[in-house]
Protein backbone atom coordinates (compact mmCIF):
# COMPACT_ATOMS: atom_id res chain seq x y z
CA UNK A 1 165.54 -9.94 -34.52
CA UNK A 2 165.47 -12.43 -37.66
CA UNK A 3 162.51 -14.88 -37.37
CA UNK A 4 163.56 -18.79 -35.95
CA UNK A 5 164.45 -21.03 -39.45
CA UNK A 6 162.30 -24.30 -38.64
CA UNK A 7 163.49 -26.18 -41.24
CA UNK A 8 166.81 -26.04 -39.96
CA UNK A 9 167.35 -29.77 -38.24
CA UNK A 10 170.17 -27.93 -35.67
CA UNK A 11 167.02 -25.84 -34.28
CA UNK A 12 164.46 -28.85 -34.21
CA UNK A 13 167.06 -30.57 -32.41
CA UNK A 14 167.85 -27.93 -30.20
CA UNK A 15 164.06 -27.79 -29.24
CA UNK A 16 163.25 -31.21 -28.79
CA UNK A 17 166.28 -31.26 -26.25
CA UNK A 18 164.62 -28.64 -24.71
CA UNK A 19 161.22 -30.56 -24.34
CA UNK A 20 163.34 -33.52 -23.00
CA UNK A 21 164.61 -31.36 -20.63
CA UNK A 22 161.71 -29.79 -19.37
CA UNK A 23 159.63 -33.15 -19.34
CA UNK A 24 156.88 -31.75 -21.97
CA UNK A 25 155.72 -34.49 -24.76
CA UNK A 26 155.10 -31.91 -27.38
CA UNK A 27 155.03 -28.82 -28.94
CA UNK A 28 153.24 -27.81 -32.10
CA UNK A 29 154.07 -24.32 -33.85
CA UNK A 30 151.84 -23.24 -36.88
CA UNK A 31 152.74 -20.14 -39.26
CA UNK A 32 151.50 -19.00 -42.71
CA UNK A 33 154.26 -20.59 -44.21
CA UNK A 34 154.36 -24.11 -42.47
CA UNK A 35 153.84 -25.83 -39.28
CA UNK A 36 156.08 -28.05 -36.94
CA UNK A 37 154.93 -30.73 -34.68
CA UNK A 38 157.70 -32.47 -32.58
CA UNK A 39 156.39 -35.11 -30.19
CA UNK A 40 158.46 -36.81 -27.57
CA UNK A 41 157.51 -40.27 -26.99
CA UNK A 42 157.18 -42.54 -23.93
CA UNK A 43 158.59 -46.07 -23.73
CA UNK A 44 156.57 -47.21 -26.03
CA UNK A 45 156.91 -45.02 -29.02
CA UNK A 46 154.55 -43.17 -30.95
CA UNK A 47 151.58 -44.64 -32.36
CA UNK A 48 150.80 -42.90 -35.80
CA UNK A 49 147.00 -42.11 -35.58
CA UNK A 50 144.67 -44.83 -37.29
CA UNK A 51 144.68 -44.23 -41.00
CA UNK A 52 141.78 -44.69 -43.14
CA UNK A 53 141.38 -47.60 -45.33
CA UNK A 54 141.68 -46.28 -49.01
CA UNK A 55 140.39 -48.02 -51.99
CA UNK A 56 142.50 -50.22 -54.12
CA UNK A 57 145.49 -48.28 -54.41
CA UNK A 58 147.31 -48.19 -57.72
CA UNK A 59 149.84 -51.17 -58.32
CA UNK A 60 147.01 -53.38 -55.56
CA UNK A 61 144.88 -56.61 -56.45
CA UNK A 62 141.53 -54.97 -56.99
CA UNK A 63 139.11 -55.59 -53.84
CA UNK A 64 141.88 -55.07 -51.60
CA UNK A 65 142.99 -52.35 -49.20
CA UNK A 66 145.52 -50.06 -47.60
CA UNK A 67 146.69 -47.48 -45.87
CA UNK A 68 149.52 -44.72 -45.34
CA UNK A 69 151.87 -43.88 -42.59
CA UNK A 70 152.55 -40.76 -42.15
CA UNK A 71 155.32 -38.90 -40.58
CA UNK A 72 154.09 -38.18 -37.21
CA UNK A 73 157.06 -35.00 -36.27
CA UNK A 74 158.88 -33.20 -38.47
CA UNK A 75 163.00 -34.76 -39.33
CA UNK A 76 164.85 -37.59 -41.36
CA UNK A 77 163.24 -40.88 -42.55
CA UNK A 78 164.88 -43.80 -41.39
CA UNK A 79 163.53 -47.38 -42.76
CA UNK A 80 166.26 -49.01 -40.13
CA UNK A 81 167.45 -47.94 -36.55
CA UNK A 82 170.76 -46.68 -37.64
CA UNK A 83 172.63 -49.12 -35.56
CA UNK A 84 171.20 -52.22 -37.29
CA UNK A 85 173.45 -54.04 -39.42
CA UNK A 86 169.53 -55.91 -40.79
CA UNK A 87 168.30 -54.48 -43.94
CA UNK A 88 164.64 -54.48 -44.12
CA UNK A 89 163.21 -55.87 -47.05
CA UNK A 90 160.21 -55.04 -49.05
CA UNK A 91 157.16 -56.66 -49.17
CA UNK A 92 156.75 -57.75 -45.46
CA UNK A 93 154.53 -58.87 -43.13
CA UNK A 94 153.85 -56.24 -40.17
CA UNK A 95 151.14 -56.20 -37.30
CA UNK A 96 149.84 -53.24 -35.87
CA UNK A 97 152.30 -53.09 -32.88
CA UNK A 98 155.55 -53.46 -35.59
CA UNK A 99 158.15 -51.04 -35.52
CA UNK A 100 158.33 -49.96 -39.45
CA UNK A 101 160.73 -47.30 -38.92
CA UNK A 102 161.92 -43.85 -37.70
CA UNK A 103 161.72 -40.14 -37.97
CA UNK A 104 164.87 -39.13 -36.75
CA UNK A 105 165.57 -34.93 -35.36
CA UNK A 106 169.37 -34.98 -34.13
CA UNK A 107 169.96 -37.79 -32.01
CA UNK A 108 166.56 -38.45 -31.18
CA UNK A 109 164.59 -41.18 -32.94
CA UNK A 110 160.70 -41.60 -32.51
CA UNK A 111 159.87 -45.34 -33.76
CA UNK A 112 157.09 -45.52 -36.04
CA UNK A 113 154.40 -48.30 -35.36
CA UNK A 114 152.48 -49.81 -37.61
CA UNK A 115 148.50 -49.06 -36.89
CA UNK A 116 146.70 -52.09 -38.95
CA UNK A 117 148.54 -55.41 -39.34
CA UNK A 118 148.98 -56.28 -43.52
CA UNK A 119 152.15 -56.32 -45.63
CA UNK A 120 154.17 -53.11 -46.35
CA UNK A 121 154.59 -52.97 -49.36
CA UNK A 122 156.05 -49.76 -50.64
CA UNK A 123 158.77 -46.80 -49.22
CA UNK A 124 156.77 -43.50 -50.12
CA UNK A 125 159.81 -41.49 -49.35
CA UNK A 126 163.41 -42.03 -49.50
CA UNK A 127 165.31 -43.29 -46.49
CA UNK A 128 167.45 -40.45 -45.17
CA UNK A 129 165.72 -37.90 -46.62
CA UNK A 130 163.87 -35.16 -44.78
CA UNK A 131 160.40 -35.19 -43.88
CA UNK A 132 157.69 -32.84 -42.80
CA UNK A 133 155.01 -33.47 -40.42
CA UNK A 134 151.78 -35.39 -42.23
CA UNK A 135 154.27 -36.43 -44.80
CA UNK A 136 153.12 -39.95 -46.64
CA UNK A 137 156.59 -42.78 -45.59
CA UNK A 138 154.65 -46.08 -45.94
CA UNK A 139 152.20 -48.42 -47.75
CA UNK A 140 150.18 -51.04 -45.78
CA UNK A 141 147.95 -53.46 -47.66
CA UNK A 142 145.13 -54.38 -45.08
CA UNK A 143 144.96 -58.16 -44.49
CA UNK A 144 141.41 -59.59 -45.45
């Protein structure tokens, strides 16, 4: 018996169908060689877990602040639901209950929240391409 490819999307889809199915909100699998982490999420979305306020980051007016979204599942970055004809542009205001985007595994999309209120102001991966769990998508500068 050949070992289960997790990087294939066809498989993460299959099993997040599965977890649909079966009413479960998550699974997490860890190996040597990687780890998954799908997470279904409730009406509301997923809330990415509150990041810590880093430093002046490079390209950032020194005394400020920001933080980094990360990818909360394994799947592809979206920037925009893929029904919305509304690019979003770059810098923006957000608030800490903003949808900023979406990980996407099949046809299931988990919005991405905002957790601090500031201005997005970078993509820190490209939309469409695939990410891992813990993956950096976003830059937030803190508001003062």
């Amino acid at each position: 018996m050949s070992a289960i490819d997790f990087s294939d999307p066809a498989t993460i889809a299959l099993l997040t169908e599965a977890l649909m199915a079966a009413g479960v909100d998550g699974l997490e699998i860890s190996r040597p060689d990687g780890q998954l982490r799908i997470v279904v999420a409730g009406k509301d979305g997923a809330r990415i877990s509150p990041p810590e306020a880093t430093p002046h980051a490079p390209g950032l007016a020194p005394g400020s602040a920001s933080v980094v979204v990360k990818a909360p599942m394994a799947g592809r970055f979206h920037v925009e639901h893929p029904a919305s004809a509304a690019p979003q542009d770059l810098p923006r205001s957000v608030s800490e209950a903003d949808i900023v985007g979406f990980v996407g595994v099949g046809h299931t999309l988990l919005p991405l929240r905002a957790s601090r209120s500031g201005v997005l102001t970078r993509l820190l991966a490209e939309p469409g391409a695939p990410v891992g769990f813990g993956d950096p998508l976003f830059e937030i500068e803190l508001q003062s």
